[in-house]
C-alpha atoms as a PDB file:
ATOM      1  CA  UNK A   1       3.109  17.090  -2.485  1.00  0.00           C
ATOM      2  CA  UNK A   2       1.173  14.606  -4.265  1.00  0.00           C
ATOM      3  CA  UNK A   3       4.308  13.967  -6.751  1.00  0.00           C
ATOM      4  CA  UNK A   4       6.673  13.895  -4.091  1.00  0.00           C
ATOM      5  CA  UNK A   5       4.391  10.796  -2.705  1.00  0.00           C
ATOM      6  CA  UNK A   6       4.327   9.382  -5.843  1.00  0.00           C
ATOM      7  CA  UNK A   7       7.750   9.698  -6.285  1.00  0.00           C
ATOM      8  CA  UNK A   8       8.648   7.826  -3.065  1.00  0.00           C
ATOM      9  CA  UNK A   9       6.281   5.047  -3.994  1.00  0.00           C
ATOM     10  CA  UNK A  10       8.118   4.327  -7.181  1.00  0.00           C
ATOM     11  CA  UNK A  11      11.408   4.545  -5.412  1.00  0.00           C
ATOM     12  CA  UNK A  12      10.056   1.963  -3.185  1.00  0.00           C
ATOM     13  CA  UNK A  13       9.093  -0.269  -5.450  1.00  0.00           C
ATOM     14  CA  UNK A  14      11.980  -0.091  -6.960  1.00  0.00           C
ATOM     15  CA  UNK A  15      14.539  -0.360  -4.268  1.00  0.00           C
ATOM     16  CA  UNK A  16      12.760  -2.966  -2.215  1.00  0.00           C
ATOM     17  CA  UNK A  17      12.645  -4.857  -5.690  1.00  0.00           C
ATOM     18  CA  UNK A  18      15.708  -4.523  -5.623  1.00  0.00           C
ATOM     19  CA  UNK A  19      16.438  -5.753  -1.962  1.00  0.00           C
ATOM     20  CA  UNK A  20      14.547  -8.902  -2.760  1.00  0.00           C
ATOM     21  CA  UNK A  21      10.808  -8.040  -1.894  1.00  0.00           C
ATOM     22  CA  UNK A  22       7.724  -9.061  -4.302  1.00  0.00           C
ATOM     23  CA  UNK A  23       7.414  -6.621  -6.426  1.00  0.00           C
ATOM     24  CA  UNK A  24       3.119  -7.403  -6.389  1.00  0.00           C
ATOM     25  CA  UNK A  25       3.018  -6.750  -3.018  1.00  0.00           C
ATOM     26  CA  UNK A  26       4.512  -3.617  -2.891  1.00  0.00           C
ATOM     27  CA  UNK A  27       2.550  -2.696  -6.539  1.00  0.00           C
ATOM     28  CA  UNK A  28      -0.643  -4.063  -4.773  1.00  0.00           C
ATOM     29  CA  UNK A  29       0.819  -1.266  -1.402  1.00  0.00           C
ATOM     30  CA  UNK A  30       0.854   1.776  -4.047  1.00  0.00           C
ATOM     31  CA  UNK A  31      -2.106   0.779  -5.683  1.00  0.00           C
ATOM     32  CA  UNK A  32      -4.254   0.927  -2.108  1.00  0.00           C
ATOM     33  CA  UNK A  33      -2.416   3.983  -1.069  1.00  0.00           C
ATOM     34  CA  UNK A  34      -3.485   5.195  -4.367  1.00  0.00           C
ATOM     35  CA  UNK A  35      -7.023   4.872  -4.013  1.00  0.00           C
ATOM     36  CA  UNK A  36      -7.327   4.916  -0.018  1.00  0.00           C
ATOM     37  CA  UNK A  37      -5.988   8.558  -0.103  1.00  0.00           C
ATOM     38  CA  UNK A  38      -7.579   9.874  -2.722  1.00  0.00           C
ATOM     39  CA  UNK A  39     -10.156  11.608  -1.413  1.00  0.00           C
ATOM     40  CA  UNK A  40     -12.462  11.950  -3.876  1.00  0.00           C
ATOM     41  CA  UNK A  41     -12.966   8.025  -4.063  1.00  0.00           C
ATOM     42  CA  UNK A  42     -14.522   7.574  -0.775  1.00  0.00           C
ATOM     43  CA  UNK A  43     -16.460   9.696   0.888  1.00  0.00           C
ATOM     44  CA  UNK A  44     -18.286   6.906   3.517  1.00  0.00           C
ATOM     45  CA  UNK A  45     -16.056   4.598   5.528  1.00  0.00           C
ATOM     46  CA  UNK A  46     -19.208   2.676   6.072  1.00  0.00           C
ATOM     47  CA  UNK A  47     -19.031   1.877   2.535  1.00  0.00           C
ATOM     48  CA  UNK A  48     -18.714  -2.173   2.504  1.00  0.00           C
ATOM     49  CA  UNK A  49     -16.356  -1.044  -0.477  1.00  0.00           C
ATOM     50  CA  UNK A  50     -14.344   1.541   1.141  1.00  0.00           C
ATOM     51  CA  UNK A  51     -14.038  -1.297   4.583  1.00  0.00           C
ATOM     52  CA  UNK A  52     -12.988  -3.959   1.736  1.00  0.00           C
ATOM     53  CA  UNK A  53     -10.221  -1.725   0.699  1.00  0.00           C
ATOM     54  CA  UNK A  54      -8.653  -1.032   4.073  1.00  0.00           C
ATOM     55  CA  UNK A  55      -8.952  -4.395   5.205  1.00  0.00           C
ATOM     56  CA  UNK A  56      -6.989  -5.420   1.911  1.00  0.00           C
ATOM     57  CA  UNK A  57      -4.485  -2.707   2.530  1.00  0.00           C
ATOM     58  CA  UNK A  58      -3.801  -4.273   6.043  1.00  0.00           C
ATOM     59  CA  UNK A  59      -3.649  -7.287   4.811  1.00  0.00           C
ATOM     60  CA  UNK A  60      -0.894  -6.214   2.416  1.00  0.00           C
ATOM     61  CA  UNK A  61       0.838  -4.524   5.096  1.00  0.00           C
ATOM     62  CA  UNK A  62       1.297  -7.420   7.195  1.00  0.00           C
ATOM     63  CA  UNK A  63       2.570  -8.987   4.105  1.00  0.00           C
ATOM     64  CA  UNK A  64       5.089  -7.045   3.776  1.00  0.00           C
ATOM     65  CA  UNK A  65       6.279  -7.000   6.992  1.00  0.00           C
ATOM     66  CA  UNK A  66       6.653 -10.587   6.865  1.00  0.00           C
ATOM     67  CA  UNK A  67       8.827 -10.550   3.877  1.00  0.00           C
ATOM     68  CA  UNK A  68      10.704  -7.815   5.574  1.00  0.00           C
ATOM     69  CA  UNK A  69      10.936  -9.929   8.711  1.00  0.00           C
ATOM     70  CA  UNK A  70       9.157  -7.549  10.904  1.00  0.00           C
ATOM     71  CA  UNK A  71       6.813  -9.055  12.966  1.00  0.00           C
ATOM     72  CA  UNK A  72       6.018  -6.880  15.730  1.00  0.00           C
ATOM     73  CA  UNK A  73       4.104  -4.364  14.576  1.00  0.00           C
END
């Protein structure tokens, strides 16, 4: 499972490169998916570390939806 995801993320990368997307912001998308799910990283979402993290991931998302033209989410 956790190749298959890793997979994915690199055929992301690569094909939204490829469609004209920053390729940091989707490297800076695998790299918080990277550490978000990894479950041995965090173990306290009260963490100010762990909060830091998901607030940057969001902040990435929305990002990306902007250079994708999606808004509405």
């Amino acid at each position: 499972m956790q190749q298959r995801v890793k997979d994915e993320m690199t055929k992301l990368i690569t094909k939204g490169t490829a469609a004209g997307l920053t390729a940091a912001t989707l490297q800076d998308l695998k790299d918080y998916k990277d550490r978000i799910m990894n479950p041995s990283s965090h173990y306290d979402i009260e963490q100010p570390l762990f909060r830091n993290e998901l607030k940057n991931a969001i902040e990435t998302l929305d990002k990306l939806k902007i250079e994708i033209g999606y808004l509405d989410l």
